[in-house]
ModelCIF file with pLDDT and N, C-alpha, C, O atoms, coordinates in Angstrom:
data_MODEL
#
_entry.id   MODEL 
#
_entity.id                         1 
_entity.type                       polymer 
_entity.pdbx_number_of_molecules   1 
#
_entity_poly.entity_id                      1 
_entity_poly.type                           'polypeptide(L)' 
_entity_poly.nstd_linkage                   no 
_entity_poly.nstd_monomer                   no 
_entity_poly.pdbx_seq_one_letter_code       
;(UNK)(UNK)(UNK)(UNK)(UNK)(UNK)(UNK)(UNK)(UNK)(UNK)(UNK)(UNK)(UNK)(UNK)(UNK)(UNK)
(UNK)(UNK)(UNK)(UNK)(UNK)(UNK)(UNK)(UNK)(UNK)(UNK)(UNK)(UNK)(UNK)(UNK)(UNK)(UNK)
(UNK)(UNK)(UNK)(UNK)(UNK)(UNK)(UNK)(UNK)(UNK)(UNK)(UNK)(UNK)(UNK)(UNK)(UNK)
;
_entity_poly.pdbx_seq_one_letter_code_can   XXXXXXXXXXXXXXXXXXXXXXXXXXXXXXXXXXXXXXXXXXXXXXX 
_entity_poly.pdbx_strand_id                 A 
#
loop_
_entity_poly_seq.entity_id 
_entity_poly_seq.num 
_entity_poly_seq.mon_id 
_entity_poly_seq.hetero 
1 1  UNK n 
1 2  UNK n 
1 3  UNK n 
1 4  UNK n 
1 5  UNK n 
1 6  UNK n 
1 7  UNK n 
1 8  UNK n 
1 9  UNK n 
1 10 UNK n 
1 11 UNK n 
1 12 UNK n 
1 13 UNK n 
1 14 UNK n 
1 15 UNK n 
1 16 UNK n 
1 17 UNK n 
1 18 UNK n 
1 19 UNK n 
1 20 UNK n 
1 21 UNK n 
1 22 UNK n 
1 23 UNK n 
1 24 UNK n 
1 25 UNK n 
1 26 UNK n 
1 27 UNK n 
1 28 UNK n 
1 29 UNK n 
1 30 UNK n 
1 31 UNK n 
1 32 UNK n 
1 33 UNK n 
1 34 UNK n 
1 35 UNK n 
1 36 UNK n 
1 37 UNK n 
1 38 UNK n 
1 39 UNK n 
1 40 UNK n 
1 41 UNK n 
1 42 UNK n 
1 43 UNK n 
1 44 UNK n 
1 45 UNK n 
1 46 UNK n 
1 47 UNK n 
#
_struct_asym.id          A 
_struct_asym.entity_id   1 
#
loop_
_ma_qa_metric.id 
_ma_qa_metric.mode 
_ma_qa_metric.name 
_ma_qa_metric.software_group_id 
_ma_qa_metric.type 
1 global pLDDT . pLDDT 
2 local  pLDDT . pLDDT 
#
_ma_qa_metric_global.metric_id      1 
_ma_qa_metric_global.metric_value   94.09 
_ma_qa_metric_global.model_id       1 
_ma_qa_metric_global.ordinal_id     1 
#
loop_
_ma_qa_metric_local.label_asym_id 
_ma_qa_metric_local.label_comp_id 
_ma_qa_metric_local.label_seq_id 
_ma_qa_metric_local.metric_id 
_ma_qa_metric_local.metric_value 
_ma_qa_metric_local.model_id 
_ma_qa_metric_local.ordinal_id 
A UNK 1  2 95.00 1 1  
A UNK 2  2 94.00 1 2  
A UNK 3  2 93.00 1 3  
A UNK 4  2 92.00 1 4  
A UNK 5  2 94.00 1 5  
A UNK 6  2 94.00 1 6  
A UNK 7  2 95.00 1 7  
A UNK 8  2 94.00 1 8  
A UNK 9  2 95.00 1 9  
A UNK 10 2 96.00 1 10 
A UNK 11 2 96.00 1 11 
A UNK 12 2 95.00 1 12 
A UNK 13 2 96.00 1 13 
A UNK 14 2 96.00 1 14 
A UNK 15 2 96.00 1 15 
A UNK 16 2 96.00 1 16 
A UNK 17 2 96.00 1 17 
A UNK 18 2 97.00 1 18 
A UNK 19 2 96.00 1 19 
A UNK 20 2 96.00 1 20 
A UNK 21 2 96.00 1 21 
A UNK 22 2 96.00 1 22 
A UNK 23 2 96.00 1 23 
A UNK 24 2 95.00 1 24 
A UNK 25 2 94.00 1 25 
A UNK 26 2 93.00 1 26 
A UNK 27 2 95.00 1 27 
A UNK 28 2 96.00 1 28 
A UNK 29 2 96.00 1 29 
A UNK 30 2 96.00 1 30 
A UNK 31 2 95.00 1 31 
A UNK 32 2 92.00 1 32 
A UNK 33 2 91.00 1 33 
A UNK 34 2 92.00 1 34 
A UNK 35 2 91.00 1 35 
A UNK 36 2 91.00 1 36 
A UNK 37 2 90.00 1 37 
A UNK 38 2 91.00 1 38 
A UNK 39 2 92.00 1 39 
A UNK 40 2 94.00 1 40 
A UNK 41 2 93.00 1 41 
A UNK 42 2 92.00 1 42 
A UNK 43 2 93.00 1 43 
A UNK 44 2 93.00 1 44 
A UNK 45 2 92.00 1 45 
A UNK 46 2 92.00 1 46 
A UNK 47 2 93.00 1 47 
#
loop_
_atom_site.group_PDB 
_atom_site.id 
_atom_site.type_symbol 
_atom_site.label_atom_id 
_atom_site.label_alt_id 
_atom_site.label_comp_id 
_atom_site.label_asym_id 
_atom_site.label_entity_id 
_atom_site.label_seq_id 
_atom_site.pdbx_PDB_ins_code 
_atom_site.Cartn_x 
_atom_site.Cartn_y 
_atom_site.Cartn_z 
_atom_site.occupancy 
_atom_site.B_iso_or_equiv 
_atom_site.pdbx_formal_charge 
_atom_site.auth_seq_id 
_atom_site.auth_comp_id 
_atom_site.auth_asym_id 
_atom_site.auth_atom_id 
_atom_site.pdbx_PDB_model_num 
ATOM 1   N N  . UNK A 1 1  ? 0.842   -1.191 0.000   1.00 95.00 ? 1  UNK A N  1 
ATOM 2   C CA . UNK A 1 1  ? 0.000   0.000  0.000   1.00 95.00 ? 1  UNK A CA 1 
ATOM 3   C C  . UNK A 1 1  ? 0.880   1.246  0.000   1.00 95.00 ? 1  UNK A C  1 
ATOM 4   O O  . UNK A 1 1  ? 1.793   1.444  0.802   1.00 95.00 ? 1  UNK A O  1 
ATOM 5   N N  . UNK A 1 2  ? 0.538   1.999  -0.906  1.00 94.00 ? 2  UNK A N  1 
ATOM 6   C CA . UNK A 1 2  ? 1.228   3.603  -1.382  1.00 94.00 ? 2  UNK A CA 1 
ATOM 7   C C  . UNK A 1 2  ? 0.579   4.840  0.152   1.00 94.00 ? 2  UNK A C  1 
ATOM 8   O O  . UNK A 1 2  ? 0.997   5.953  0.471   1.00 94.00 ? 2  UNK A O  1 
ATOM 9   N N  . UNK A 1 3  ? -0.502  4.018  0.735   1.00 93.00 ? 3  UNK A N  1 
ATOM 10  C CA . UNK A 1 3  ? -1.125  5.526  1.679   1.00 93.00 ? 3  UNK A CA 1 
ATOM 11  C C  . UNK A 1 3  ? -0.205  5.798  2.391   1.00 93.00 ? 3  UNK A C  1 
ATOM 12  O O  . UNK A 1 3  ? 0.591   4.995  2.878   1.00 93.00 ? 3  UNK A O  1 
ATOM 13  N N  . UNK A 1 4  ? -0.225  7.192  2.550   1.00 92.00 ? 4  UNK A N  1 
ATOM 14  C CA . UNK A 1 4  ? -0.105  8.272  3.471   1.00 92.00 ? 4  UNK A CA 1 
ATOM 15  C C  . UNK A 1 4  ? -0.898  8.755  4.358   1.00 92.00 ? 4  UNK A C  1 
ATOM 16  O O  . UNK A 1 4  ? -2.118  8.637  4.466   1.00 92.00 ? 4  UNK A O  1 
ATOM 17  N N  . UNK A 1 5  ? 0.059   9.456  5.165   1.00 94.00 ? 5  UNK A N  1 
ATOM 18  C CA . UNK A 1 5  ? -0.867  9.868  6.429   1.00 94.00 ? 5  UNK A CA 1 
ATOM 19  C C  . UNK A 1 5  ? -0.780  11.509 6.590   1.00 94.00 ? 5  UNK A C  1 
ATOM 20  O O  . UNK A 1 5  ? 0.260   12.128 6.364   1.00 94.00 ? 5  UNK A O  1 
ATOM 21  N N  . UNK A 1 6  ? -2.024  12.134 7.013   1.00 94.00 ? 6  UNK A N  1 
ATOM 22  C CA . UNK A 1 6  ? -1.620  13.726 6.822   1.00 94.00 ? 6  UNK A CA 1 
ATOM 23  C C  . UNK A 1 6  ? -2.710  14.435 7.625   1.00 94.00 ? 6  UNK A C  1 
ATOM 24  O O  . UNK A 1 6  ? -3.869  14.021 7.605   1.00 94.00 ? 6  UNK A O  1 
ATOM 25  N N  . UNK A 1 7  ? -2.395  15.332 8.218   1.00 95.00 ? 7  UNK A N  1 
ATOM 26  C CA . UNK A 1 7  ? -3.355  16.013 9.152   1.00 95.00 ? 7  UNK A CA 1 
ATOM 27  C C  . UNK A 1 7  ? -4.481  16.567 8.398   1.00 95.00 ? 7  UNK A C  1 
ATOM 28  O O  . UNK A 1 7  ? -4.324  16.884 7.219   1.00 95.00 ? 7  UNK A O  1 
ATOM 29  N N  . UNK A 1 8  ? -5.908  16.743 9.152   1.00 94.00 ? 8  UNK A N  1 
ATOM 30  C CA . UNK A 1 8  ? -6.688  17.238 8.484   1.00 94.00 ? 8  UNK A CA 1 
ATOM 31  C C  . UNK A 1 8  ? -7.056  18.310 8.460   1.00 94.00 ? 8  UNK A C  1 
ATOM 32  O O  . UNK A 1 8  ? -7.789  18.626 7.523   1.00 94.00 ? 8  UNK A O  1 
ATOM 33  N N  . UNK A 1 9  ? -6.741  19.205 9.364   1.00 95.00 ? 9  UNK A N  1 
ATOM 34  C CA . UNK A 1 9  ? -6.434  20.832 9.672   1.00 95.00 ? 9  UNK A CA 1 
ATOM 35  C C  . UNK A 1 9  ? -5.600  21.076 8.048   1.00 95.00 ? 9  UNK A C  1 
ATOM 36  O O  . UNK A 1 9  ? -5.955  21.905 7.210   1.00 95.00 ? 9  UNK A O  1 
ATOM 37  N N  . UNK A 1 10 ? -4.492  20.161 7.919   1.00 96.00 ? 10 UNK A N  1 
ATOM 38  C CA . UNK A 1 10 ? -3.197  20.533 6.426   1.00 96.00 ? 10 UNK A CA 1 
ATOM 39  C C  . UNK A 1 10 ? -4.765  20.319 5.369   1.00 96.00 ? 10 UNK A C  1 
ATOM 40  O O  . UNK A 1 10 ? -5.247  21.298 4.800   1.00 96.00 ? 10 UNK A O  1 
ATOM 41  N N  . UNK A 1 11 ? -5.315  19.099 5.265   1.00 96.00 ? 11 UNK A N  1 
ATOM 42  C CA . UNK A 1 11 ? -5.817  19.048 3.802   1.00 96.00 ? 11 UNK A CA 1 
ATOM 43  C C  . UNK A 1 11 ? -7.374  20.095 3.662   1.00 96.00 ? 11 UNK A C  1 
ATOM 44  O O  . UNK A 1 11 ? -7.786  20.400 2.544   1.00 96.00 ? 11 UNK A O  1 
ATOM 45  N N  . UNK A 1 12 ? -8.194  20.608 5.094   1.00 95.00 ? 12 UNK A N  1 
ATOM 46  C CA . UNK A 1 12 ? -8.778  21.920 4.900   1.00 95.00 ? 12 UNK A CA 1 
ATOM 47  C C  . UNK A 1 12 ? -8.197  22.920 4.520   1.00 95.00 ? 12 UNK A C  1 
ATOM 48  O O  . UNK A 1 12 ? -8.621  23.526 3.536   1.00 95.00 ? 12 UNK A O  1 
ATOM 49  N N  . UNK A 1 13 ? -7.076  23.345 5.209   1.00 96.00 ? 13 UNK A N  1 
ATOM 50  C CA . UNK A 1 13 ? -6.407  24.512 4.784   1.00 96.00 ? 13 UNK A CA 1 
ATOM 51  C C  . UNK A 1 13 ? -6.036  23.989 3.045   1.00 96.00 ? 13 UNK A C  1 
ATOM 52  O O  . UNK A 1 13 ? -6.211  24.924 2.263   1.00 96.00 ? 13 UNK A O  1 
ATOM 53  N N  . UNK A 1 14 ? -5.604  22.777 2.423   1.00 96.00 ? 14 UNK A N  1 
ATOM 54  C CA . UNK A 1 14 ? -5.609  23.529 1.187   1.00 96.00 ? 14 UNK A CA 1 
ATOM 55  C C  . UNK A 1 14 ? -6.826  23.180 0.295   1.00 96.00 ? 14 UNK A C  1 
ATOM 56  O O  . UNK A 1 14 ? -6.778  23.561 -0.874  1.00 96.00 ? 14 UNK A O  1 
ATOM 57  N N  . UNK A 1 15 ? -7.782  22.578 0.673   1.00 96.00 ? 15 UNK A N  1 
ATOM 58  C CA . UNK A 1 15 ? -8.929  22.552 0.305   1.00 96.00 ? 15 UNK A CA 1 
ATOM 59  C C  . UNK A 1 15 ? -9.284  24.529 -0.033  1.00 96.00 ? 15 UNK A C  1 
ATOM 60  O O  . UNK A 1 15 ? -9.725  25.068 -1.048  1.00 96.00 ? 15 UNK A O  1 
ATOM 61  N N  . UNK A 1 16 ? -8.921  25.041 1.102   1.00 96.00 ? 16 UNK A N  1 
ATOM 62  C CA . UNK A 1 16 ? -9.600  26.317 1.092   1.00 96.00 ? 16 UNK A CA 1 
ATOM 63  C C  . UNK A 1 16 ? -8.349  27.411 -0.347  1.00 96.00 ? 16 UNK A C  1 
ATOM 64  O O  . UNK A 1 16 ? -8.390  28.356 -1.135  1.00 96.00 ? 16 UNK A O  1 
ATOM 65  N N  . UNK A 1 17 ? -7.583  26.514 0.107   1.00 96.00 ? 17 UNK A N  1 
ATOM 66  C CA . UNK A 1 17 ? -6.214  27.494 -0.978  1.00 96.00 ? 17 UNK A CA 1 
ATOM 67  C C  . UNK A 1 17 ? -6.853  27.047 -2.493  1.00 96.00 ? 17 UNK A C  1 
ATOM 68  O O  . UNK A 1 17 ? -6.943  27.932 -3.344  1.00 96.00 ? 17 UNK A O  1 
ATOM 69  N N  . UNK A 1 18 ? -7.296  25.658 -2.819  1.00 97.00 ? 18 UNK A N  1 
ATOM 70  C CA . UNK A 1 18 ? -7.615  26.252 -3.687  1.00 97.00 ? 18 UNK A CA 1 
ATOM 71  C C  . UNK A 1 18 ? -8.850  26.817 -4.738  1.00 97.00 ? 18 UNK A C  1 
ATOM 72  O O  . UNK A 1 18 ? -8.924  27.247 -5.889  1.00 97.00 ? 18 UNK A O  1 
ATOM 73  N N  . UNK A 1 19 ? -9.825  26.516 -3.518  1.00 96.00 ? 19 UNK A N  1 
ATOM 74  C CA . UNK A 1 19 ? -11.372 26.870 -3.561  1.00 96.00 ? 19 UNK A CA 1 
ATOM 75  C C  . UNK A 1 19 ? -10.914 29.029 -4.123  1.00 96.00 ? 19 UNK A C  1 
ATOM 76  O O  . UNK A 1 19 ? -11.238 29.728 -5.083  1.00 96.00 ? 19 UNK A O  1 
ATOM 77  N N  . UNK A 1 20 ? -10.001 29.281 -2.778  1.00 96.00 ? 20 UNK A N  1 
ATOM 78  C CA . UNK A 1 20 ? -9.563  31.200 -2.955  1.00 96.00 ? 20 UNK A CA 1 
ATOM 79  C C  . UNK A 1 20 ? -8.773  30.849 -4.378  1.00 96.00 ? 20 UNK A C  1 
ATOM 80  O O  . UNK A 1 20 ? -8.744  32.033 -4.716  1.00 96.00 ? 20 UNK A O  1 
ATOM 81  N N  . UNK A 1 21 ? -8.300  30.370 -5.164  1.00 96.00 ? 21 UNK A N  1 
ATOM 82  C CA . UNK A 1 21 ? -7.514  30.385 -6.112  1.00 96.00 ? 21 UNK A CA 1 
ATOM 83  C C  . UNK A 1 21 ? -8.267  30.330 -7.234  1.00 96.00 ? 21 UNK A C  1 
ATOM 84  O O  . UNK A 1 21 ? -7.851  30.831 -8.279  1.00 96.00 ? 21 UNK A O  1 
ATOM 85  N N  . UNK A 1 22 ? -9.702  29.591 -7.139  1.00 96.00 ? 22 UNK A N  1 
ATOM 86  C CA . UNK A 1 22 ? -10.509 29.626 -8.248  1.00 96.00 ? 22 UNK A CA 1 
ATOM 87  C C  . UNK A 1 22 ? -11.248 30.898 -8.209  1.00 96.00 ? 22 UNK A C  1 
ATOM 88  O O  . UNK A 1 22 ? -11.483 31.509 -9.251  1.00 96.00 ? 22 UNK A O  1 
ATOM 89  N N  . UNK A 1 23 ? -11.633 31.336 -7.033  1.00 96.00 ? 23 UNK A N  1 
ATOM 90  C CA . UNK A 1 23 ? -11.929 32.124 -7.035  1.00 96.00 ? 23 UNK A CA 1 
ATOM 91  C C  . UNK A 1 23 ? -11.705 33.388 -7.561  1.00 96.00 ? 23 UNK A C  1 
ATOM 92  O O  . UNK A 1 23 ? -12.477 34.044 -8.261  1.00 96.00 ? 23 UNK A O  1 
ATOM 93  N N  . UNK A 1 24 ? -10.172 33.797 -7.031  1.00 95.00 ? 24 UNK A N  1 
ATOM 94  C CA . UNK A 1 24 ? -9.578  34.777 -7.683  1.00 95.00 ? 24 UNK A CA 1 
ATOM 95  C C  . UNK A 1 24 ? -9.178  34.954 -8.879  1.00 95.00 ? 24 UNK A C  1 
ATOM 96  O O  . UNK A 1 24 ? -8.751  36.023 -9.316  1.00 95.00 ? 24 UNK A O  1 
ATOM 97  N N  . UNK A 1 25 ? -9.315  33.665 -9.649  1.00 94.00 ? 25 UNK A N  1 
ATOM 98  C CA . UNK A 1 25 ? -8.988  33.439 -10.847 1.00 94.00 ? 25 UNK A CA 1 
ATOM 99  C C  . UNK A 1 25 ? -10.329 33.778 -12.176 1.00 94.00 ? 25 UNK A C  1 
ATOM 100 O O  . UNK A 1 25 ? -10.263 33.894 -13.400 1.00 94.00 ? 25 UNK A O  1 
ATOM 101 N N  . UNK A 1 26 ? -11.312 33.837 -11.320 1.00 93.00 ? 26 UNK A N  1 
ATOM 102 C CA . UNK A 1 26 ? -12.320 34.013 -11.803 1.00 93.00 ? 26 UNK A CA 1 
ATOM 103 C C  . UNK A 1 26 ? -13.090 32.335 -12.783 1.00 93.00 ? 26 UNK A C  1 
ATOM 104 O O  . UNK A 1 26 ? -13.744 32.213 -13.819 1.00 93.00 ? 26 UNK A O  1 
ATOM 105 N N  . UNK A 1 27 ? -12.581 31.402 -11.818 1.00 95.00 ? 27 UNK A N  1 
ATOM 106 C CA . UNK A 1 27 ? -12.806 30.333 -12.637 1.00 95.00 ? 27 UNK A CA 1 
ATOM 107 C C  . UNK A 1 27 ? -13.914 29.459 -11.230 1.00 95.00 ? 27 UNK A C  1 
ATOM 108 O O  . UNK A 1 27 ? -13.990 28.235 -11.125 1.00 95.00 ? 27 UNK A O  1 
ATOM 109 N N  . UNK A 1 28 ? -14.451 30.189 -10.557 1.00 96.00 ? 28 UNK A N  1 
ATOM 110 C CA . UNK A 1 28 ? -15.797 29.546 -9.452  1.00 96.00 ? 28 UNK A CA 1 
ATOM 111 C C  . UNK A 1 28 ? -16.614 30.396 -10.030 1.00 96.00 ? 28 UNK A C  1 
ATOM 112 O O  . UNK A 1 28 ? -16.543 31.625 -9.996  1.00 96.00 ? 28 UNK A O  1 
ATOM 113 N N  . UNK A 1 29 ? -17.916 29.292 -10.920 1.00 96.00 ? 29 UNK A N  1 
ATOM 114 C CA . UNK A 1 29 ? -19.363 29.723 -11.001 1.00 96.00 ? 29 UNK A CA 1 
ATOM 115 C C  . UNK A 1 29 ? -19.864 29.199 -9.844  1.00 96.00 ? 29 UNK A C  1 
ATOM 116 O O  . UNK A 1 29 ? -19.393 28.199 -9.302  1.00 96.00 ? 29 UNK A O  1 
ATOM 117 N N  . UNK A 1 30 ? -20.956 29.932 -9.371  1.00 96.00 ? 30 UNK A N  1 
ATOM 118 C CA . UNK A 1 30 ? -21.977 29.244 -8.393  1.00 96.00 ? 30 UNK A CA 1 
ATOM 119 C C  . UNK A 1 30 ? -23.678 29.804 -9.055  1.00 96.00 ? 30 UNK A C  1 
ATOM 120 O O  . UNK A 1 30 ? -24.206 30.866 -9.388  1.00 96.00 ? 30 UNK A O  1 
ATOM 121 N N  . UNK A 1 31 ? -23.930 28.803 -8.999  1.00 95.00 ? 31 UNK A N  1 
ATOM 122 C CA . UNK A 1 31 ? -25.525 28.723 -9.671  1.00 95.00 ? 31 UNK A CA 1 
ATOM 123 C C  . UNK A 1 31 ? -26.720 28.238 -8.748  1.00 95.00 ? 31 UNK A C  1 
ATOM 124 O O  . UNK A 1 31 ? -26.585 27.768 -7.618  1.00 95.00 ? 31 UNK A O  1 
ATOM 125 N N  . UNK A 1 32 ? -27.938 28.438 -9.438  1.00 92.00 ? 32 UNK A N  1 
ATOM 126 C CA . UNK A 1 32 ? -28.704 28.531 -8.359  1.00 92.00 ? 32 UNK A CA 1 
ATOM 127 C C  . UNK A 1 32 ? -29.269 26.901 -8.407  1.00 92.00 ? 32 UNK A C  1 
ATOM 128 O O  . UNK A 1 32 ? -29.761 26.266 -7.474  1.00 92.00 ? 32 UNK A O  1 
ATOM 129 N N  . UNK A 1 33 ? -29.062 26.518 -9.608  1.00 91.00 ? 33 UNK A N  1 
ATOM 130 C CA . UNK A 1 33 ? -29.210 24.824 -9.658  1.00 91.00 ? 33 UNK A CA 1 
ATOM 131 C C  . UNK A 1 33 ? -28.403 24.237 -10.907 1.00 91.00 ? 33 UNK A C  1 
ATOM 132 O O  . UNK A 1 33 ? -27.426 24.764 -11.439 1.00 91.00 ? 33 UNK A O  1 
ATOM 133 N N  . UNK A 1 34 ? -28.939 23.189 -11.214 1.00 92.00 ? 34 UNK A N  1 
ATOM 134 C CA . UNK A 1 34 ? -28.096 22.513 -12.262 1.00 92.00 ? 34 UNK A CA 1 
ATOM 135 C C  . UNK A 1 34 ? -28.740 21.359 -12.845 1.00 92.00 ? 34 UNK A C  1 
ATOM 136 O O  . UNK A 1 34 ? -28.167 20.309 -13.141 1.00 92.00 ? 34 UNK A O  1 
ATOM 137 N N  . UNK A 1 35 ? -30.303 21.691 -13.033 1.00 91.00 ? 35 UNK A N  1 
ATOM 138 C CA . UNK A 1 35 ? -31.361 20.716 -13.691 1.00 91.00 ? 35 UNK A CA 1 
ATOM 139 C C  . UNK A 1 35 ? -31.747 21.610 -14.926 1.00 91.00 ? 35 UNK A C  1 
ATOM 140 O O  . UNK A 1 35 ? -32.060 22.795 -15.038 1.00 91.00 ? 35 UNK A O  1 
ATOM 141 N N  . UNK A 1 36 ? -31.563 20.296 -16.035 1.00 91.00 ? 36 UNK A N  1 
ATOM 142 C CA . UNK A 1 36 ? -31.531 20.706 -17.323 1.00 91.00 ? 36 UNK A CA 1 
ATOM 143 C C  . UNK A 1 36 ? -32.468 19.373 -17.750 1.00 91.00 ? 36 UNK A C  1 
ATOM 144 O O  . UNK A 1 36 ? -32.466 18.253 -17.239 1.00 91.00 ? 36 UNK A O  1 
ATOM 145 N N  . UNK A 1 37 ? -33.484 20.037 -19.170 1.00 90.00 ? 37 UNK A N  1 
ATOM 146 C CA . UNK A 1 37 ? -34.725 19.301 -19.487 1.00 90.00 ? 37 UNK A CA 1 
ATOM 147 C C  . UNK A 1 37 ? -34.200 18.218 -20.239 1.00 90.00 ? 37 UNK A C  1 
ATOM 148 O O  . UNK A 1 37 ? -34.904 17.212 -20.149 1.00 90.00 ? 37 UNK A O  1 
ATOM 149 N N  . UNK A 1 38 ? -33.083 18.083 -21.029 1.00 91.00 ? 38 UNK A N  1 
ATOM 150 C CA . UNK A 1 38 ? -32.594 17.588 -22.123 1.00 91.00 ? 38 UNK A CA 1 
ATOM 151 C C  . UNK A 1 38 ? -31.858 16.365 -21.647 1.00 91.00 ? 38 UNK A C  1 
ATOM 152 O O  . UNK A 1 38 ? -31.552 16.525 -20.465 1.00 91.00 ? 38 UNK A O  1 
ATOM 153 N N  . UNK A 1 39 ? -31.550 15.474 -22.009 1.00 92.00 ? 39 UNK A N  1 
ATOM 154 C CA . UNK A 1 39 ? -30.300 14.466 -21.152 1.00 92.00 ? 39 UNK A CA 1 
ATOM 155 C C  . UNK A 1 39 ? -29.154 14.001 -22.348 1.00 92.00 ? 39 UNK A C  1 
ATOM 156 O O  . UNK A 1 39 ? -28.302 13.116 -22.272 1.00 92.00 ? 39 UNK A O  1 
ATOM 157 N N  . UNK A 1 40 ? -29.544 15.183 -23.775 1.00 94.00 ? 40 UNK A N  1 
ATOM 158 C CA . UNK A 1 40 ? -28.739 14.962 -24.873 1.00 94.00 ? 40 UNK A CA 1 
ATOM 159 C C  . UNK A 1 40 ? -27.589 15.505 -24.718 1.00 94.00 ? 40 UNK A C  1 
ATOM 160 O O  . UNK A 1 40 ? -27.590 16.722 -24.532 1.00 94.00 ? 40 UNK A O  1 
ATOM 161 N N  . UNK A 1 41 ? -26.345 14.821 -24.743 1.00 93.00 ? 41 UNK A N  1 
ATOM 162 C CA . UNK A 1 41 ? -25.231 14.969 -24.564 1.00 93.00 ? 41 UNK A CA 1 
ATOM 163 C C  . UNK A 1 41 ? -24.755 16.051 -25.699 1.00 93.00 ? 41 UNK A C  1 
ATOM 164 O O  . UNK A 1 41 ? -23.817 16.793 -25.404 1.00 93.00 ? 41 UNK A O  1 
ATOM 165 N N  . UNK A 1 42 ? -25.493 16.189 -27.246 1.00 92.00 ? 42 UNK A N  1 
ATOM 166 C CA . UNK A 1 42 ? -24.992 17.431 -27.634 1.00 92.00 ? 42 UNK A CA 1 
ATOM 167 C C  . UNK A 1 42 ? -25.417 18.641 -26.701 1.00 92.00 ? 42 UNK A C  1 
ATOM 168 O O  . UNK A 1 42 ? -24.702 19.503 -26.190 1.00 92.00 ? 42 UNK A O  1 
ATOM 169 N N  . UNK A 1 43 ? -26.417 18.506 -26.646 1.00 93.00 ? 43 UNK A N  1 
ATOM 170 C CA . UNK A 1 43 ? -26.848 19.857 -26.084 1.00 93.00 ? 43 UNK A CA 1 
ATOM 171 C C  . UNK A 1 43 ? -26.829 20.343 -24.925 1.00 93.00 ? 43 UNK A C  1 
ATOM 172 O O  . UNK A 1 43 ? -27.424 21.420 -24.911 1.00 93.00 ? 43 UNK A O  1 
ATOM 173 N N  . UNK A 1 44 ? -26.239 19.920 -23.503 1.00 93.00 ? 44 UNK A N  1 
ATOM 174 C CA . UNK A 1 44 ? -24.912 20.224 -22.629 1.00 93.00 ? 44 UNK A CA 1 
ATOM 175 C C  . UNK A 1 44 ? -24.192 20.423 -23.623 1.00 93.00 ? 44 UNK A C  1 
ATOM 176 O O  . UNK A 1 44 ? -24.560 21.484 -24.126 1.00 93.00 ? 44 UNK A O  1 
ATOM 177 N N  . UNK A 1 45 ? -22.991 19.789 -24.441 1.00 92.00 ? 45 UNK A N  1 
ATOM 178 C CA . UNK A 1 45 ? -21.799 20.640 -24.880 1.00 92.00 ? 45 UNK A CA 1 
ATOM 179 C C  . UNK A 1 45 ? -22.481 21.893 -25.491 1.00 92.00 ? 45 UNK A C  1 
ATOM 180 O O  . UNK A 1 45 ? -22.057 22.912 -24.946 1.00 92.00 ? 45 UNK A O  1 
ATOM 181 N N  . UNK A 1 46 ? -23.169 22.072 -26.207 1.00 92.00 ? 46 UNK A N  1 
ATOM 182 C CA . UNK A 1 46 ? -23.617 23.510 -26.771 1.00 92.00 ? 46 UNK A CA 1 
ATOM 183 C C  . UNK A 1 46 ? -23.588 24.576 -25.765 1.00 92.00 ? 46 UNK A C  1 
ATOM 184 O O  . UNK A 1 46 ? -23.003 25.657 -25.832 1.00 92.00 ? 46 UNK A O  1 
ATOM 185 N N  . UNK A 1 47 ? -24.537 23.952 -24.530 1.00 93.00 ? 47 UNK A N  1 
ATOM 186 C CA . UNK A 1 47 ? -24.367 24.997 -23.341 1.00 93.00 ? 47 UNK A CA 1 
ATOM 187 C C  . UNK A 1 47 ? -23.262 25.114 -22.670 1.00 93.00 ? 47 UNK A C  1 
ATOM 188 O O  . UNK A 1 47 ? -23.178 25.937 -21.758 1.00 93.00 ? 47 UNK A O  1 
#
């Protein structure tokens, strides 16, 4: 087994580094939902 061991205070803190990084980057949408009528896979990519 490859696991590691690591505090979880360390993996919030960079949970949050890079939640602020999308942020600032301008790359976090937040929406008010995410139900769509269609289940056609073109038409997600279109949107």
């Amino acid at each position: 087994s490859h696991e590691t061991q690591i505090q979880r205070k360390v993996w919030l803190m960079a949970l949050r580094s890079v939640l602020s990084a999308k942020y600032a980057q301008d790359q976090l949408v937040i929406v008010d939902n995410m139900e769509i009528d269609s289940h056609k896979t073109g038409e997600l990519s279109r949107m």
